[in-house]
PDB file of N, CA and C in Angstrom:
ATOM      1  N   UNK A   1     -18.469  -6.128 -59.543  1.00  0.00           N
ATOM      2  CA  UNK A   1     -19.297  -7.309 -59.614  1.00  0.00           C
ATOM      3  C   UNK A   1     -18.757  -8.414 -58.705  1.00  0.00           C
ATOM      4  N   UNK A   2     -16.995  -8.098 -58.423  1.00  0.00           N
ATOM      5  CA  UNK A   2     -16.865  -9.646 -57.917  1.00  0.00           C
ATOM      6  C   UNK A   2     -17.094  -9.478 -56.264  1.00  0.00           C
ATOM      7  N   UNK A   3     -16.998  -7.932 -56.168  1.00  0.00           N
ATOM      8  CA  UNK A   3     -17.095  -7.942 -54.681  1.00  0.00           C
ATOM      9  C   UNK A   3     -18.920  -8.134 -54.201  1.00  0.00           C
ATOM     10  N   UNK A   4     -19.717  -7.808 -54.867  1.00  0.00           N
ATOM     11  CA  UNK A   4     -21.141  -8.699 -54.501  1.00  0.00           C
ATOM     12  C   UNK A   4     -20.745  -9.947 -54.445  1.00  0.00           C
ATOM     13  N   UNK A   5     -20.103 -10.570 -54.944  1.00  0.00           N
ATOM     14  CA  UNK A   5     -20.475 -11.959 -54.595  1.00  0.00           C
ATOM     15  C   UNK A   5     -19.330 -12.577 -53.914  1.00  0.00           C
ATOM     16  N   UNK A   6     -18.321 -12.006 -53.254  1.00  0.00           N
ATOM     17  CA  UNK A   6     -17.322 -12.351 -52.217  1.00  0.00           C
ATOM     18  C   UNK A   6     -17.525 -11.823 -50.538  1.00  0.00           C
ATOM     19  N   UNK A   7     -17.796 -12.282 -49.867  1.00  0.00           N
ATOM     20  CA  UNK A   7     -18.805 -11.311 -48.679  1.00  0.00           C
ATOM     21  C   UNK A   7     -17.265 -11.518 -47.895  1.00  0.00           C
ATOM     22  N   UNK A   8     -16.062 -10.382 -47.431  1.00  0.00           N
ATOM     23  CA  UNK A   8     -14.688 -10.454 -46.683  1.00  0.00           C
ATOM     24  C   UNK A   8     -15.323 -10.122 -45.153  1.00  0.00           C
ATOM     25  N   UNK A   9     -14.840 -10.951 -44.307  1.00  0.00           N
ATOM     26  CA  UNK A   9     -15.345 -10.233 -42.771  1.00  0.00           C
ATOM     27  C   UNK A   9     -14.829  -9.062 -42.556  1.00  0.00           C
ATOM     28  N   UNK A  10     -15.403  -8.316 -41.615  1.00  0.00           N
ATOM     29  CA  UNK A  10     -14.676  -7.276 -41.382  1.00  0.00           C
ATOM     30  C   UNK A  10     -14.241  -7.575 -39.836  1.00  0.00           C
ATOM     31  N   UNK A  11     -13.064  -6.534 -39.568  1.00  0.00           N
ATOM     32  CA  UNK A  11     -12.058  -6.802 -38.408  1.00  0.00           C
ATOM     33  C   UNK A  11     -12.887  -6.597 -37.276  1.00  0.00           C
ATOM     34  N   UNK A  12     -12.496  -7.280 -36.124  1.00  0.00           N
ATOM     35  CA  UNK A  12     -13.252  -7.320 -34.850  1.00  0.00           C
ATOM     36  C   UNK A  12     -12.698  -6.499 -33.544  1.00  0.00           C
ATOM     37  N   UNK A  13     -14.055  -4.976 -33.366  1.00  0.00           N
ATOM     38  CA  UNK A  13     -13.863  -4.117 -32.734  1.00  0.00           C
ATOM     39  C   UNK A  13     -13.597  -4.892 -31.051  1.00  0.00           C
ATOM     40  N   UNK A  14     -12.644  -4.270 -30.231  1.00  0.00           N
ATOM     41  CA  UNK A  14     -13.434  -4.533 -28.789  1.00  0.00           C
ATOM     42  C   UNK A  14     -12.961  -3.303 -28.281  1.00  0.00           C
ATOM     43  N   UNK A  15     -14.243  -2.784 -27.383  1.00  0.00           N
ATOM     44  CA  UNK A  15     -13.797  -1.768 -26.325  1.00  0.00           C
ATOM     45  C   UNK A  15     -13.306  -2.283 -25.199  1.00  0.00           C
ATOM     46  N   UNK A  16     -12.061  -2.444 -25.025  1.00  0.00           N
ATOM     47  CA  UNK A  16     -11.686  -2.904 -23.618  1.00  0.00           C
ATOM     48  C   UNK A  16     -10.665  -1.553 -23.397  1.00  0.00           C
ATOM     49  N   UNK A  17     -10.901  -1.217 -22.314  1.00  0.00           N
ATOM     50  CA  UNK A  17     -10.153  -0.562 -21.750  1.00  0.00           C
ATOM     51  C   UNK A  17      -9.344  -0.988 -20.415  1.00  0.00           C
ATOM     52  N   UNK A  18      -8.065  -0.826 -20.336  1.00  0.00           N
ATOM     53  CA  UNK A  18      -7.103  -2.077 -19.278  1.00  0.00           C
ATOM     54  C   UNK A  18      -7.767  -0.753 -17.851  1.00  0.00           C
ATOM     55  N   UNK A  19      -7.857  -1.482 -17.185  1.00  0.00           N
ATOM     56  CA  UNK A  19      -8.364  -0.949 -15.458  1.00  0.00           C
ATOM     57  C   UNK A  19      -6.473  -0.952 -14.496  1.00  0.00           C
ATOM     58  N   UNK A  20      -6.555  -0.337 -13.832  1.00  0.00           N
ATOM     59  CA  UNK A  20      -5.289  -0.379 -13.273  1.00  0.00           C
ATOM     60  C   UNK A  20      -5.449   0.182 -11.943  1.00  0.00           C
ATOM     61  N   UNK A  21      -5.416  -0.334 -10.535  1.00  0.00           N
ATOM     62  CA  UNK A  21      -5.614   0.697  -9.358  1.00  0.00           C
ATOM     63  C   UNK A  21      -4.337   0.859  -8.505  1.00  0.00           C
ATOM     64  N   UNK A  22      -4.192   2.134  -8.090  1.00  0.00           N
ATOM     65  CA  UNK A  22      -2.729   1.899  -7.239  1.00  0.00           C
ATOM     66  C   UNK A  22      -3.177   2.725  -5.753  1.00  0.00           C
ATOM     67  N   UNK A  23      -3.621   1.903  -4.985  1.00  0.00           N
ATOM     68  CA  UNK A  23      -4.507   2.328  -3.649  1.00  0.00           C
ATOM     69  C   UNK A  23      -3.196   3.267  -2.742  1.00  0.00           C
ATOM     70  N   UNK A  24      -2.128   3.220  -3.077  1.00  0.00           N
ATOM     71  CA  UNK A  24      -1.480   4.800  -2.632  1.00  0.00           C
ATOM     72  C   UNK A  24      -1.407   6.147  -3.140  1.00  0.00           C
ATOM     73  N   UNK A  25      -1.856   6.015  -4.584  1.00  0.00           N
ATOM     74  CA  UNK A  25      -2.529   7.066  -5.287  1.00  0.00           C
ATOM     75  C   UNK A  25      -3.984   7.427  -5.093  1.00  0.00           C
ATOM     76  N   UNK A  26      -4.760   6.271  -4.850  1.00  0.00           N
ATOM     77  CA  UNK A  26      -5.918   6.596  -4.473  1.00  0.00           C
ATOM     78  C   UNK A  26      -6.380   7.291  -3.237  1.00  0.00           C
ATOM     79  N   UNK A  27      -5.383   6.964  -2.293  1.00  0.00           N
ATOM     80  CA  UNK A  27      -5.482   7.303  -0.906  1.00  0.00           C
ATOM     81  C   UNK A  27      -4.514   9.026  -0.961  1.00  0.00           C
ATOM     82  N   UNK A  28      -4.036   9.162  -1.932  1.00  0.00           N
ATOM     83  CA  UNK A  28      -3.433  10.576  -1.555  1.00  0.00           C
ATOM     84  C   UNK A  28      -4.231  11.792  -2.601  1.00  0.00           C
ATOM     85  N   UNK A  29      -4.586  11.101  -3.723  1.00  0.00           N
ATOM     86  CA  UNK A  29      -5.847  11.512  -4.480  1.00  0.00           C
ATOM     87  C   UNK A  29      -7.186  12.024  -3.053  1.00  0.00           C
ATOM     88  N   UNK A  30      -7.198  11.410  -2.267  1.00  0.00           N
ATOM     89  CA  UNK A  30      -8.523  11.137  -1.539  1.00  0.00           C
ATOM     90  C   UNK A  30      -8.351  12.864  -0.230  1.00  0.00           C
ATOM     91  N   UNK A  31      -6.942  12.325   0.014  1.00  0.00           N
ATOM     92  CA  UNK A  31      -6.416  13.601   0.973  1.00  0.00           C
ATOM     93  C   UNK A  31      -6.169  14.471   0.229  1.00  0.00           C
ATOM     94  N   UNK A  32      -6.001  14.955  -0.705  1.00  0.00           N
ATOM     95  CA  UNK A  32      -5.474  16.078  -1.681  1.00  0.00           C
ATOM     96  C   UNK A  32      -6.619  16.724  -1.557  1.00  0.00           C
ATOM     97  N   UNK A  33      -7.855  15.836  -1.745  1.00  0.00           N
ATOM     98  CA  UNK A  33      -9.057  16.739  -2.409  1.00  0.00           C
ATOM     99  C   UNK A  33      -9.869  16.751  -0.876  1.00  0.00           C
ATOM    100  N   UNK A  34     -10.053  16.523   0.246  1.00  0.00           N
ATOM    101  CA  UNK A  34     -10.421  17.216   1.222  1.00  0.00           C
ATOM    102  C   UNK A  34      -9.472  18.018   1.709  1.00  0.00           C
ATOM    103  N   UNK A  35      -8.060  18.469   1.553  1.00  0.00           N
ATOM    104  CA  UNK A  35      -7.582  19.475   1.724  1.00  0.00           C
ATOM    105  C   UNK A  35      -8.294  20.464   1.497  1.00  0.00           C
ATOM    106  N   UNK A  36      -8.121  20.419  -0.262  1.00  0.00           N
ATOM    107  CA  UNK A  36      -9.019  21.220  -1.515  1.00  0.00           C
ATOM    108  C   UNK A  36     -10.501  22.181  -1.057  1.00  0.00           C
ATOM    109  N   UNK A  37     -10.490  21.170  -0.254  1.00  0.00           N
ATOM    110  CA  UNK A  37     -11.971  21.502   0.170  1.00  0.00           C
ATOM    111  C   UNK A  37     -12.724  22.333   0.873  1.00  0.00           C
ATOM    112  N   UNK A  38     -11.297  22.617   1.614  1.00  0.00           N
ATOM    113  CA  UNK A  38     -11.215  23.775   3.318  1.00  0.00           C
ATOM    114  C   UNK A  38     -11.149  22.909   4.280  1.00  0.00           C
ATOM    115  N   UNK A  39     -11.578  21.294   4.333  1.00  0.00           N
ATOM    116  CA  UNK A  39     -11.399  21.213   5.737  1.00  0.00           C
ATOM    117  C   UNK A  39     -10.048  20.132   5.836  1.00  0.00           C
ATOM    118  N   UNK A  40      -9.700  19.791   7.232  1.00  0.00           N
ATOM    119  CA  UNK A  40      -8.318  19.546   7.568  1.00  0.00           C
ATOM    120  C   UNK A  40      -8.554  17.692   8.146  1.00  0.00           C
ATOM    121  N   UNK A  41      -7.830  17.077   7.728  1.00  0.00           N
ATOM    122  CA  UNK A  41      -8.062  15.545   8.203  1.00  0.00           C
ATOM    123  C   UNK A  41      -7.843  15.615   9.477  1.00  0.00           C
ATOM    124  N   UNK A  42      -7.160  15.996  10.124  1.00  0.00           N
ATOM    125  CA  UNK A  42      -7.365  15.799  11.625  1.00  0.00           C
ATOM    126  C   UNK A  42      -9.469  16.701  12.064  1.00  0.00           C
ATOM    127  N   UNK A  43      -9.601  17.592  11.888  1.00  0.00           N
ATOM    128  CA  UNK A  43     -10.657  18.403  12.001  1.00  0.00           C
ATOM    129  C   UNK A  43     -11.819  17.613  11.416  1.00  0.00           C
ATOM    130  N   UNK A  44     -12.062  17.194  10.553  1.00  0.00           N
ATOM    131  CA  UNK A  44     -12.966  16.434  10.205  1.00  0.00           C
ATOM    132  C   UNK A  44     -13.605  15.210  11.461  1.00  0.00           C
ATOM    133  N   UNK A  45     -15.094  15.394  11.027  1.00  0.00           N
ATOM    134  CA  UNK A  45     -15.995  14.328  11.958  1.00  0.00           C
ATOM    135  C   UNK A  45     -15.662  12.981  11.807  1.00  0.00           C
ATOM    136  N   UNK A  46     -15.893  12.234  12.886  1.00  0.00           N
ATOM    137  CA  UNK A  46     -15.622  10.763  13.154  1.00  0.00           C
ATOM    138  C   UNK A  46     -16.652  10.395  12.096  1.00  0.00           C
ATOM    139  N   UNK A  47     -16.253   9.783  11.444  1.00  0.00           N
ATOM    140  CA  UNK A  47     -17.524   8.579  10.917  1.00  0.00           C
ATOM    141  C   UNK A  47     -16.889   6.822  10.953  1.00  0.00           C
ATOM    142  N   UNK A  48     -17.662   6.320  10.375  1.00  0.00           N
ATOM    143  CA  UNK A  48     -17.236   4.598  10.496  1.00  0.00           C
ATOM    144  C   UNK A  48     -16.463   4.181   9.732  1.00  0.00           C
ATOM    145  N   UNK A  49     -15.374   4.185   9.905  1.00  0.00           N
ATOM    146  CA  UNK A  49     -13.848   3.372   9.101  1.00  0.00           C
ATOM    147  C   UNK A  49     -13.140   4.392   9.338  1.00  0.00           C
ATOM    148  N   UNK A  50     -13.162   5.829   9.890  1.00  0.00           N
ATOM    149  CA  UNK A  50     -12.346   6.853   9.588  1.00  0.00           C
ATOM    150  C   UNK A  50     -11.047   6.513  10.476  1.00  0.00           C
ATOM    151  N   UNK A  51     -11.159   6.155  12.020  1.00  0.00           N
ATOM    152  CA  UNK A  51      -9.997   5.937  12.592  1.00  0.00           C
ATOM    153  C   UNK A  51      -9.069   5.168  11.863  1.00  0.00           C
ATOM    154  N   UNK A  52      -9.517   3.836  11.548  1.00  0.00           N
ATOM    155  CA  UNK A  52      -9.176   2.390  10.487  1.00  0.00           C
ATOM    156  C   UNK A  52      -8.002   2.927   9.158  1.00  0.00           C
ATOM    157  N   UNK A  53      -8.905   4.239   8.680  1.00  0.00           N
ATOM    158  CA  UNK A  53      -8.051   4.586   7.277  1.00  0.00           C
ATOM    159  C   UNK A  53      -6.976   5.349   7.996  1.00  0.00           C
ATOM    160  N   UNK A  54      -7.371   6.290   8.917  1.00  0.00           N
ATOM    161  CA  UNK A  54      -5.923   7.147   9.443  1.00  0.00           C
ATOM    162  C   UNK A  54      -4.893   6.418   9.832  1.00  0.00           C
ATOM    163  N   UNK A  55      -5.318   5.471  10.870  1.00  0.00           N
ATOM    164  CA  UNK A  55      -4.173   4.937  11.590  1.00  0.00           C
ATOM    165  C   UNK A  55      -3.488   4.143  11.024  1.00  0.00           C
ATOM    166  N   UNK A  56      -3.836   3.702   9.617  1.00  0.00           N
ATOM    167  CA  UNK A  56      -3.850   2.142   9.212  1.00  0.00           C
ATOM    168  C   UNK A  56      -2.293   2.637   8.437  1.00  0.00           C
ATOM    169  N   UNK A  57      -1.926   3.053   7.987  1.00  0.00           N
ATOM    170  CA  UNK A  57      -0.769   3.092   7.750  1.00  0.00           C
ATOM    171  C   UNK A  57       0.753   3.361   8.907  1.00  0.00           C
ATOM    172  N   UNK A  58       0.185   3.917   9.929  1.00  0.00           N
ATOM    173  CA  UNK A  58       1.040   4.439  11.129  1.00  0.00           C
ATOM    174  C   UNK A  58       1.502   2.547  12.046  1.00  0.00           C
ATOM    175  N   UNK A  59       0.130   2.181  11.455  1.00  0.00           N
ATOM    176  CA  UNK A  59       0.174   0.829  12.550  1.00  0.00           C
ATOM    177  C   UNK A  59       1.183  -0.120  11.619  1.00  0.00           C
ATOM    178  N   UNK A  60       0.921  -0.048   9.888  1.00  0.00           N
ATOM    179  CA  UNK A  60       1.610  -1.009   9.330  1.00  0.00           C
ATOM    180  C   UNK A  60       3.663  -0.684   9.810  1.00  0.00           C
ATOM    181  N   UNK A  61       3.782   0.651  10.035  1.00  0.00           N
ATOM    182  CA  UNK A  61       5.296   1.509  10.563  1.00  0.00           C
ATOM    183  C   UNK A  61       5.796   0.981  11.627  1.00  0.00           C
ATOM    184  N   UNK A  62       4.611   0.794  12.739  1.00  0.00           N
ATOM    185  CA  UNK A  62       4.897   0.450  13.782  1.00  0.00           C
ATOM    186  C   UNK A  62       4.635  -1.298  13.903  1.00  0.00           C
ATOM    187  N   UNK A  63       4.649  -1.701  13.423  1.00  0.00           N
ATOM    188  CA  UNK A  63       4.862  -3.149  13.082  1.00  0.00           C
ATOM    189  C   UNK A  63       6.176  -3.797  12.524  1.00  0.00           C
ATOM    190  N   UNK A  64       6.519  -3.199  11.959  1.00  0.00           N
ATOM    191  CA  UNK A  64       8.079  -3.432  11.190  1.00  0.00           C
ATOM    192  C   UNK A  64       8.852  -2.460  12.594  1.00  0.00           C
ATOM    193  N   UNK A  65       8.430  -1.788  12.766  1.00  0.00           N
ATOM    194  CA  UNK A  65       9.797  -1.370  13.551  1.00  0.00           C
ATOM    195  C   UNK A  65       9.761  -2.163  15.092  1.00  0.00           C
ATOM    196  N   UNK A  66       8.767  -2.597  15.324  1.00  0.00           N
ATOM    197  CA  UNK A  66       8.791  -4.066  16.680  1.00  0.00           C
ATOM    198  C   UNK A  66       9.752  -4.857  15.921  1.00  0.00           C
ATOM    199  N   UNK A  67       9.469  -5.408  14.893  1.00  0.00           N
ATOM    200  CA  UNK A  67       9.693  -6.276  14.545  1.00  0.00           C
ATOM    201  C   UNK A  67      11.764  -6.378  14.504  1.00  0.00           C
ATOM    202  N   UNK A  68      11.836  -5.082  14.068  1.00  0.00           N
ATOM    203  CA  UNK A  68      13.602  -4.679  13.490  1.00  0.00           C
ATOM    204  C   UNK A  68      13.967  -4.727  15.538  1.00  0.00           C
ATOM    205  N   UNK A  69      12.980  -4.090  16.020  1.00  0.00           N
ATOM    206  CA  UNK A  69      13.499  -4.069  17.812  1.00  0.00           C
ATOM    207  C   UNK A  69      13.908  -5.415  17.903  1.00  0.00           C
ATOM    208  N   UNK A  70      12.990  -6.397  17.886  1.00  0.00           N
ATOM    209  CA  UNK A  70      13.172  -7.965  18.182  1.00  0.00           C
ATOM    210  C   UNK A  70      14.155  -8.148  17.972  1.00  0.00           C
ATOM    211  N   UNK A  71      14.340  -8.348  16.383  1.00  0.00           N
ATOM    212  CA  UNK A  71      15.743  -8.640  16.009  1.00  0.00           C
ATOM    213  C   UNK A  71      17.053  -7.875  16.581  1.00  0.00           C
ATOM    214  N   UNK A  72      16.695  -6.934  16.615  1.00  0.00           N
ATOM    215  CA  UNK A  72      18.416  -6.606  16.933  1.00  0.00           C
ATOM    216  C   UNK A  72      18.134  -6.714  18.772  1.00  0.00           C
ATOM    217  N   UNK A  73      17.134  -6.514  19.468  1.00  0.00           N
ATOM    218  CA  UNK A  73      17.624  -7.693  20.652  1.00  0.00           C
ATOM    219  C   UNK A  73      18.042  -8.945  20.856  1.00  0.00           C
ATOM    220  N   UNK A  74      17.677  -9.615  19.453  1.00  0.00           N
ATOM    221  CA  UNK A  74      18.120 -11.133  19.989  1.00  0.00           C
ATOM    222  C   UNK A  74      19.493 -11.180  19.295  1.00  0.00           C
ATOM    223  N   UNK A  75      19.654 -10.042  18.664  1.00  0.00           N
ATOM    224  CA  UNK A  75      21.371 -10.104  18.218  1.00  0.00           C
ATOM    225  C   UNK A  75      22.095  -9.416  19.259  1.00  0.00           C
ATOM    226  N   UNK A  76      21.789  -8.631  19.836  1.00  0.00           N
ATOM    227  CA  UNK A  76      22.475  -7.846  20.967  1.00  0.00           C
ATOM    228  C   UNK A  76      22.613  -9.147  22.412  1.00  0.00           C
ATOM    229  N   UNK A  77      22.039 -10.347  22.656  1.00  0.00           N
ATOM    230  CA  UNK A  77      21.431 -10.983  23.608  1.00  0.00           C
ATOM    231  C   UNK A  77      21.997 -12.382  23.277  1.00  0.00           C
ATOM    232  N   UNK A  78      22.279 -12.736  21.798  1.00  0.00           N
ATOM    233  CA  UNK A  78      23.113 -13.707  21.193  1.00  0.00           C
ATOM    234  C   UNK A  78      24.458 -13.496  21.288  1.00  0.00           C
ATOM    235  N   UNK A  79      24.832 -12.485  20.817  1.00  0.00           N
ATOM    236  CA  UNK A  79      26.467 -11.368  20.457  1.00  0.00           C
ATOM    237  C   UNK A  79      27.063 -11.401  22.099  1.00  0.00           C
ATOM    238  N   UNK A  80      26.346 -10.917  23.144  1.00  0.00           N
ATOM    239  CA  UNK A  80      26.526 -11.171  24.769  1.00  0.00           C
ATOM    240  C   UNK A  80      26.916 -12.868  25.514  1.00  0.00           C
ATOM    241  N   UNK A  81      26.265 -13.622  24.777  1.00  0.00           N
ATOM    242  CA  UNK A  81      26.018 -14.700  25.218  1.00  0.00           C
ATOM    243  C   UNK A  81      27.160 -15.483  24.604  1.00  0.00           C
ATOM    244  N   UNK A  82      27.497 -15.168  23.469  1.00  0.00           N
ATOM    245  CA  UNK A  82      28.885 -15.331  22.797  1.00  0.00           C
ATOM    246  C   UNK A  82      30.231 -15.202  23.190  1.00  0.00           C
ATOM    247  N   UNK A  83      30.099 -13.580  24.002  1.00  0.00           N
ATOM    248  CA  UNK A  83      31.038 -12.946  24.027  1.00  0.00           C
ATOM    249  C   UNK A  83      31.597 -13.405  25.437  1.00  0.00           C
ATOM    250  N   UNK A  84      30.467 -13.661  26.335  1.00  0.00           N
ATOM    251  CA  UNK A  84      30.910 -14.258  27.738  1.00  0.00           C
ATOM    252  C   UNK A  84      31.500 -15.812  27.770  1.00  0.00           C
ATOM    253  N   UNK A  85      30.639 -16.610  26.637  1.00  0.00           N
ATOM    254  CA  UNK A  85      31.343 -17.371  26.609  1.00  0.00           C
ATOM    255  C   UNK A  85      32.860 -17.717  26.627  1.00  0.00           C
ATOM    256  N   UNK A  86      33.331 -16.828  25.108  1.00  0.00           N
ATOM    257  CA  UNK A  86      34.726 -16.558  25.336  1.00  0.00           C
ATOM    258  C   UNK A  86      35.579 -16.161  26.195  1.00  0.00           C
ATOM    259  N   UNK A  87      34.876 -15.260  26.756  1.00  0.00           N
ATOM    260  CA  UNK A  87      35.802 -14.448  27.860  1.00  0.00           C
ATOM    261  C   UNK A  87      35.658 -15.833  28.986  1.00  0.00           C
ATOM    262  N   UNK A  88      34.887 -15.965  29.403  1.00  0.00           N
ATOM    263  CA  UNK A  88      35.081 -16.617  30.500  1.00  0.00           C
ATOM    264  C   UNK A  88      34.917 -18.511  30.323  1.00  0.00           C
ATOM    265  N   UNK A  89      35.733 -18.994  29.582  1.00  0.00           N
ATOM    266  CA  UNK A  89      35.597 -20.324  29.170  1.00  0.00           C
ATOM    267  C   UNK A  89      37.103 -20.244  29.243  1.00  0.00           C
TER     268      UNK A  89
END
């Protein structure tokens, strides 16, 4: 009887499900399965973005390694400029 006339809420559902992306999994997920497939990433047809996705990691490699060149020229070019000083001062 007392629960007719006590109305208790009930607990509050949510469907959330957490999303999570890790675009180097996605991108090897992506090559795995045209392996899978029979055909070969180099062999495959040109389409629009395809150069963009291949190269795009080779270019981010070759960016850092200009970059490590620079530096250790201007340490090799500093370290010289040092060294003559001494010697010949």
């Amino acid at each position: 009887m007392i629960r007719l006339l006590i109305k208790l809420p009930r607990h509050k559902q949510f469907n959330y499900t957490p999303i999570y992306y890790d675009e180097a999994k996605e991108d090897l997920m992506e090559r795995v399965g045209k392996l899978e497939d029979g055909g070969s990433i180099q062999g495959t047809k040109i389409r629009r973005g395809s150069l963009k996705e291949s190269w795009g990691r080779s270019n981010r490699v070759s960016k850092s390694n200009k970059e490590s060149r620079r530096l250790l020229m201007m340490l090799i070019i500093s370290f010289s400029f040092l060294a003559w000083y001494f010697f010949f001062s």
